[in-house]
N, C-alpha and C. Protein backbone atom coordinates (compact mmCIF):
# COMPACT_ATOMS: atom_id res chain seq x y z
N UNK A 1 -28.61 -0.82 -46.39
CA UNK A 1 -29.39 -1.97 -46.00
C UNK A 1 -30.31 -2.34 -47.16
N UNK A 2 -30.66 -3.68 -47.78
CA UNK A 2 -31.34 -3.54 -48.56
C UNK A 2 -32.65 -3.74 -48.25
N UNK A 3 -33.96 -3.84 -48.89
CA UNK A 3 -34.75 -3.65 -49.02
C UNK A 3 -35.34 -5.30 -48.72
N UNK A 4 -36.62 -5.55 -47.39
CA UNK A 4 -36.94 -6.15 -46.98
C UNK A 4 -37.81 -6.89 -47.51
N UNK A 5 -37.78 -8.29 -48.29
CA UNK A 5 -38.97 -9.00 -48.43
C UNK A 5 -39.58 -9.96 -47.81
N UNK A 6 -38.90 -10.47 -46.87
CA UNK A 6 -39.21 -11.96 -46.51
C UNK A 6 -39.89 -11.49 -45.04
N UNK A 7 -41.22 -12.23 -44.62
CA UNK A 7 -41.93 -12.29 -43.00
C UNK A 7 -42.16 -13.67 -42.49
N UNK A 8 -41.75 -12.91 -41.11
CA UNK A 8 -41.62 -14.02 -40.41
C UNK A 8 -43.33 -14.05 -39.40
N UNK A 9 -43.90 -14.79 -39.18
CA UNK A 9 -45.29 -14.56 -38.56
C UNK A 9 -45.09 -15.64 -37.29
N UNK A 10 -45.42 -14.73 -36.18
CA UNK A 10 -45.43 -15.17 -34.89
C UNK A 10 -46.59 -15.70 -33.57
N UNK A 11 -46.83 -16.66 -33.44
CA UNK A 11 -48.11 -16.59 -32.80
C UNK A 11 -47.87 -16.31 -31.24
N UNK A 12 -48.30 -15.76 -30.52
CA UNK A 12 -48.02 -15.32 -28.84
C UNK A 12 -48.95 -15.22 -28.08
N UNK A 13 -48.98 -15.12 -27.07
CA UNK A 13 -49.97 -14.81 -25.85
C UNK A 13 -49.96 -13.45 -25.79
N UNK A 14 -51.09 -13.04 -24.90
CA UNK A 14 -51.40 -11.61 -24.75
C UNK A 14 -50.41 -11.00 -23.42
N UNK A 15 -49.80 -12.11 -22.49
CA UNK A 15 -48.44 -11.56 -22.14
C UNK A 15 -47.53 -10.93 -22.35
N UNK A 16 -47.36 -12.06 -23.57
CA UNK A 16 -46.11 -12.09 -24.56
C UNK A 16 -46.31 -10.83 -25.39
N UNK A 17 -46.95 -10.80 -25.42
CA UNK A 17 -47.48 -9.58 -26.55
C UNK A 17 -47.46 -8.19 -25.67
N UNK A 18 -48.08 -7.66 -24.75
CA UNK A 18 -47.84 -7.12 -23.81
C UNK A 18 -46.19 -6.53 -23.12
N UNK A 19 -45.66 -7.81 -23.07
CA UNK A 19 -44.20 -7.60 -22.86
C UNK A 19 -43.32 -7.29 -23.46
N UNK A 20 -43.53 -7.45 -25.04
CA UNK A 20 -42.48 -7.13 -26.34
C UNK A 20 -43.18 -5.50 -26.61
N UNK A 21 -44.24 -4.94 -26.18
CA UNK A 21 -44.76 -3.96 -26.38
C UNK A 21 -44.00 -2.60 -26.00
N UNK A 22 -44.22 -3.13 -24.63
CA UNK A 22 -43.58 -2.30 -23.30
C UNK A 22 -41.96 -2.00 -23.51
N UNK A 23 -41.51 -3.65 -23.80
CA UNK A 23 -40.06 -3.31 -24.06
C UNK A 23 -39.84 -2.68 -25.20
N UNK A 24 -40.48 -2.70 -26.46
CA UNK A 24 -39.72 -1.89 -27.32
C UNK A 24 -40.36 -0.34 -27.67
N UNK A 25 -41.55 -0.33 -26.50
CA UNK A 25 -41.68 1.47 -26.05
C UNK A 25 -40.00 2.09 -25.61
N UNK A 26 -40.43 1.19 -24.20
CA UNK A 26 -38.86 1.73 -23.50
C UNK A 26 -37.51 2.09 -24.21
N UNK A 27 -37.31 1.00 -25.47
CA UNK A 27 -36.13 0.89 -26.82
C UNK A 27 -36.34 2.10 -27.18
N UNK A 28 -37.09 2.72 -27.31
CA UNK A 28 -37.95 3.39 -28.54
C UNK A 28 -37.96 3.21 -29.76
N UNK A 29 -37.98 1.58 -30.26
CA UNK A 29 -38.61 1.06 -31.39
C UNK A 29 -39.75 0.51 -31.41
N UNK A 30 -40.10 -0.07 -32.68
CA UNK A 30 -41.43 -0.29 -33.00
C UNK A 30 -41.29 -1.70 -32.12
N UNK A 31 -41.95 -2.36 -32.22
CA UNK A 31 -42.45 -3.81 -32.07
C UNK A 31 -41.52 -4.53 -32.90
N UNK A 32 -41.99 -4.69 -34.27
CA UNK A 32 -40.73 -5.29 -35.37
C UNK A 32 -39.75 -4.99 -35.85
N UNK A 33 -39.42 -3.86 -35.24
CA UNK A 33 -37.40 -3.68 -35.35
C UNK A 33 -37.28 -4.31 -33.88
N UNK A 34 -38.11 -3.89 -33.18
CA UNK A 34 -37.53 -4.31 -31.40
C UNK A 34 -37.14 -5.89 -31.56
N UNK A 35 -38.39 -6.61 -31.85
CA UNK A 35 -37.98 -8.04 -32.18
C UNK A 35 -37.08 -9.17 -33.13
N UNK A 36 -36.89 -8.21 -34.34
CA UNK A 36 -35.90 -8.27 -34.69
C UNK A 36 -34.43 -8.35 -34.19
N UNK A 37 -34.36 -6.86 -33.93
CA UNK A 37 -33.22 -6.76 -33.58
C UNK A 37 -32.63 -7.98 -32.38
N UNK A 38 -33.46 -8.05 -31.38
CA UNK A 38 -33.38 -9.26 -30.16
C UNK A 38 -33.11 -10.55 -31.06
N UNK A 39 -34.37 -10.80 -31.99
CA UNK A 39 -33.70 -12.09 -32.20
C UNK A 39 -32.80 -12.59 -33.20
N UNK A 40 -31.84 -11.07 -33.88
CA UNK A 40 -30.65 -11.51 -34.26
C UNK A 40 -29.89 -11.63 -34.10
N UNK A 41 -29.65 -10.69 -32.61
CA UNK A 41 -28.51 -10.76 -31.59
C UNK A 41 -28.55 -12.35 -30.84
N UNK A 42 -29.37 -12.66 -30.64
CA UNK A 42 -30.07 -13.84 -29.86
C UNK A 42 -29.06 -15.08 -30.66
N UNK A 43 -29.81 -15.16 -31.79
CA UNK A 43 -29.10 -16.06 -32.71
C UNK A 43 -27.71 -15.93 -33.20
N UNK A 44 -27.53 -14.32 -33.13
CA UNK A 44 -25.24 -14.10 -33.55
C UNK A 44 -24.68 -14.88 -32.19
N UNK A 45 -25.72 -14.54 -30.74
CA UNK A 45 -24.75 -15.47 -29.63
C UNK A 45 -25.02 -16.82 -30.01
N UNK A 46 -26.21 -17.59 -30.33
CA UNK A 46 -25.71 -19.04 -30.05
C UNK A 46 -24.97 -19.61 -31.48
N UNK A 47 -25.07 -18.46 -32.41
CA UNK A 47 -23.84 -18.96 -33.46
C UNK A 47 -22.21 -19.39 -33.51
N UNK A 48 -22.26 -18.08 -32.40
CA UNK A 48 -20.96 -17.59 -32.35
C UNK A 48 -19.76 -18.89 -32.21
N UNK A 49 -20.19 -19.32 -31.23
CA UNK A 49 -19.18 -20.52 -30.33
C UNK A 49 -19.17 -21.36 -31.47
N UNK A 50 -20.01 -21.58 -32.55
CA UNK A 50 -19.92 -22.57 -33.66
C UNK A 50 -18.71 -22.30 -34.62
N UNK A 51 -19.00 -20.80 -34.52
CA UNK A 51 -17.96 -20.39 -35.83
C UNK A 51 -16.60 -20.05 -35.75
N UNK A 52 -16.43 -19.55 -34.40
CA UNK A 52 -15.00 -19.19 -34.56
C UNK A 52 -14.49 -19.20 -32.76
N UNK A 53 -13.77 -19.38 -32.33
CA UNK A 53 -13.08 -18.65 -30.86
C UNK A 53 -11.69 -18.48 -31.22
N UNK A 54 -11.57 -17.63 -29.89
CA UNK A 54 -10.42 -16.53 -29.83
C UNK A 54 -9.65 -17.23 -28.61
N UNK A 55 -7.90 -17.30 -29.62
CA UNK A 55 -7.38 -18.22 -28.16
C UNK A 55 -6.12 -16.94 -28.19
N UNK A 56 -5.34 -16.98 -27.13
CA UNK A 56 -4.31 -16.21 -27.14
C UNK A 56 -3.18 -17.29 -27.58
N UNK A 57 -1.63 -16.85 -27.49
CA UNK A 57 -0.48 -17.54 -28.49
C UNK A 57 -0.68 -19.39 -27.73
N UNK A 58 -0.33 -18.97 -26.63
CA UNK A 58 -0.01 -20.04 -25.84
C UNK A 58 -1.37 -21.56 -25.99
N UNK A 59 -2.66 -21.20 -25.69
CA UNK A 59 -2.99 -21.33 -25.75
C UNK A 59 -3.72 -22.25 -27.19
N UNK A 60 -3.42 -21.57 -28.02
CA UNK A 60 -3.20 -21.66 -29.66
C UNK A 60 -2.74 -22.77 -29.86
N UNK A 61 -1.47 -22.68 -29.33
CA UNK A 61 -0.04 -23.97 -29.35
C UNK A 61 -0.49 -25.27 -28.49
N UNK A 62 -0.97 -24.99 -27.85
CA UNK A 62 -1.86 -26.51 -26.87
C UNK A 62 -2.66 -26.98 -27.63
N UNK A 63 -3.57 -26.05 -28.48
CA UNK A 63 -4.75 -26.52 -29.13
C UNK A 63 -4.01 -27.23 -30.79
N UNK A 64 -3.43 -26.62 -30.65
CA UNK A 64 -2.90 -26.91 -32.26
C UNK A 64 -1.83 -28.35 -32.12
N UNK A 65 -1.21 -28.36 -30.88
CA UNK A 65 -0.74 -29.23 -30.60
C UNK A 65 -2.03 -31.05 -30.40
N UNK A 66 -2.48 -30.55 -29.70
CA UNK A 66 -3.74 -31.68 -29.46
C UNK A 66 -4.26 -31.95 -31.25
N UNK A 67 -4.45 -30.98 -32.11
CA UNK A 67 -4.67 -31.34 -33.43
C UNK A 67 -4.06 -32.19 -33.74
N UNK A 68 -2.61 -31.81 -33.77
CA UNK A 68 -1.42 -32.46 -34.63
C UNK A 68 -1.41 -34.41 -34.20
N UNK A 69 -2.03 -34.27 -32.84
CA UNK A 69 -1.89 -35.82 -32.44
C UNK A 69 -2.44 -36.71 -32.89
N UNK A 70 -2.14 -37.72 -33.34
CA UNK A 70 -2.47 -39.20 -33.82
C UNK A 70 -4.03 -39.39 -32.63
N UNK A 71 -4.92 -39.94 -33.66
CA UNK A 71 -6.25 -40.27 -32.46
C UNK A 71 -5.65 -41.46 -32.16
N UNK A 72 -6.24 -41.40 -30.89
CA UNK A 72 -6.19 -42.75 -29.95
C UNK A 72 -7.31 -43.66 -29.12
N UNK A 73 -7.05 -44.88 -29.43
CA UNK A 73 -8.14 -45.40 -28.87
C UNK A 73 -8.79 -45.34 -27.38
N UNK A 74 -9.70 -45.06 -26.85
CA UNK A 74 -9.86 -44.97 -25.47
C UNK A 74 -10.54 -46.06 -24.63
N UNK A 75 -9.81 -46.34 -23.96
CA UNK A 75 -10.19 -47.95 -22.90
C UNK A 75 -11.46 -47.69 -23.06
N UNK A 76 -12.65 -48.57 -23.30
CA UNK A 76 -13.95 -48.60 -23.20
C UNK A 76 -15.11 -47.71 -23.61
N UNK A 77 -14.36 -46.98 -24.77
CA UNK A 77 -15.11 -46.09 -24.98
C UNK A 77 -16.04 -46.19 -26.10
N UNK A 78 -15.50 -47.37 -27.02
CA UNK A 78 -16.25 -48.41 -28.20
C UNK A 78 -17.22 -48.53 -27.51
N UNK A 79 -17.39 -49.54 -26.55
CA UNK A 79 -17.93 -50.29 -25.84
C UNK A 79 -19.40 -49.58 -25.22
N UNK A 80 -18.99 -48.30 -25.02
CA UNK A 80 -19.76 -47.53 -23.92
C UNK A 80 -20.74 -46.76 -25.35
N UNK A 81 -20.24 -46.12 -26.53
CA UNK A 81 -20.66 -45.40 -27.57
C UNK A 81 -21.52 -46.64 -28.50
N UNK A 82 -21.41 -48.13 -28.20
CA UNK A 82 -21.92 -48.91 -29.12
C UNK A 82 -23.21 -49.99 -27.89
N UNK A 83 -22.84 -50.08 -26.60
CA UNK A 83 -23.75 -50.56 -26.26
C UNK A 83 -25.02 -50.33 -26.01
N UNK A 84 -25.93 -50.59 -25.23
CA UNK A 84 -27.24 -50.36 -25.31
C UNK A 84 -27.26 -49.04 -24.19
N UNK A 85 -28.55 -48.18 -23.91
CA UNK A 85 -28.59 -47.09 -22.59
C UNK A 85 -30.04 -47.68 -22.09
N UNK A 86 -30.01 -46.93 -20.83
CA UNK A 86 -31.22 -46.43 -20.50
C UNK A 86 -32.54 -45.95 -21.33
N UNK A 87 -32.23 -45.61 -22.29
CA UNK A 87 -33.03 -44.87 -23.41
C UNK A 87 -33.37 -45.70 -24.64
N UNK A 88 -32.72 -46.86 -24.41
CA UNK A 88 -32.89 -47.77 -25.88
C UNK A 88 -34.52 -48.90 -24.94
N UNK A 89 -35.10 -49.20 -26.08
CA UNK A 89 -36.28 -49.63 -25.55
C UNK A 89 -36.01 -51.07 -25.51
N UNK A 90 -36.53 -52.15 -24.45
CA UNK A 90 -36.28 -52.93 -24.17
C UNK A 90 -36.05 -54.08 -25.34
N UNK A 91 -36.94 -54.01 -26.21
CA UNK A 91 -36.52 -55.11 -27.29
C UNK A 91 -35.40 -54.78 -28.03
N UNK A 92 -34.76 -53.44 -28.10
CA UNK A 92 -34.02 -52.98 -28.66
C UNK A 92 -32.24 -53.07 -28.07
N UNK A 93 -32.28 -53.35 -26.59
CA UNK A 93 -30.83 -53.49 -25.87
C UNK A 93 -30.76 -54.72 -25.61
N UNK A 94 -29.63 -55.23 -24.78
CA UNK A 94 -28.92 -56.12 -24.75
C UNK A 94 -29.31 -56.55 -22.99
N UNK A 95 -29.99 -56.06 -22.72
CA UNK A 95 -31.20 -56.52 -21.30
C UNK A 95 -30.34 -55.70 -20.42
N UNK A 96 -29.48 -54.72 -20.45
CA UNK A 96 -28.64 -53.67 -19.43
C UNK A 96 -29.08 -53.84 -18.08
């Protein structure tokens, strides 16, 4: 492992603080391996789905198939991705 330079500084409540305590008694790590460790696991899950999934053969062949296809236009879907929402401010839409 190499040798650690970089800190990260956290501001918390005395809950919060309290609760990461307790839990990484129970771990039996410190505080800053305990939190660490949580929030790199934390972050490998919401990476994960970005970087890679696991299909079996069949499966594979559907997906790879849907690749191979020519895009296609979808009835109203210009329309729906370019017009105004709920969320566009009134001077800004088309009076929805």
């Amino acid at each position: 492992m190499s040798a650690k330079a970089e800190r990260l500084h956290l501001r918390l409540d005395e809950r919060q603080k309290a609760l990461l305590e307790a839990a990484s008694q129970a771990a039996g790590d410190s505080v800053s391996t305990f939190v660490l460790k949580a929030a790199t696991e934390a972050a490998a899950d919401v990476l994960a789905d970005r970087r890679a999934f696991l299909l079996d053969e069949q499966a594979w062949r559907v997906f790879d198939e849907a690749l191979q296809r020519p895009a296609e236009d979808v009835a109203g879907l210009r329309e729906l991705l370019t017009g105004s929402t709920v969320l566009d401010s009134p001077a800004s839409g088309s009076g929805r």
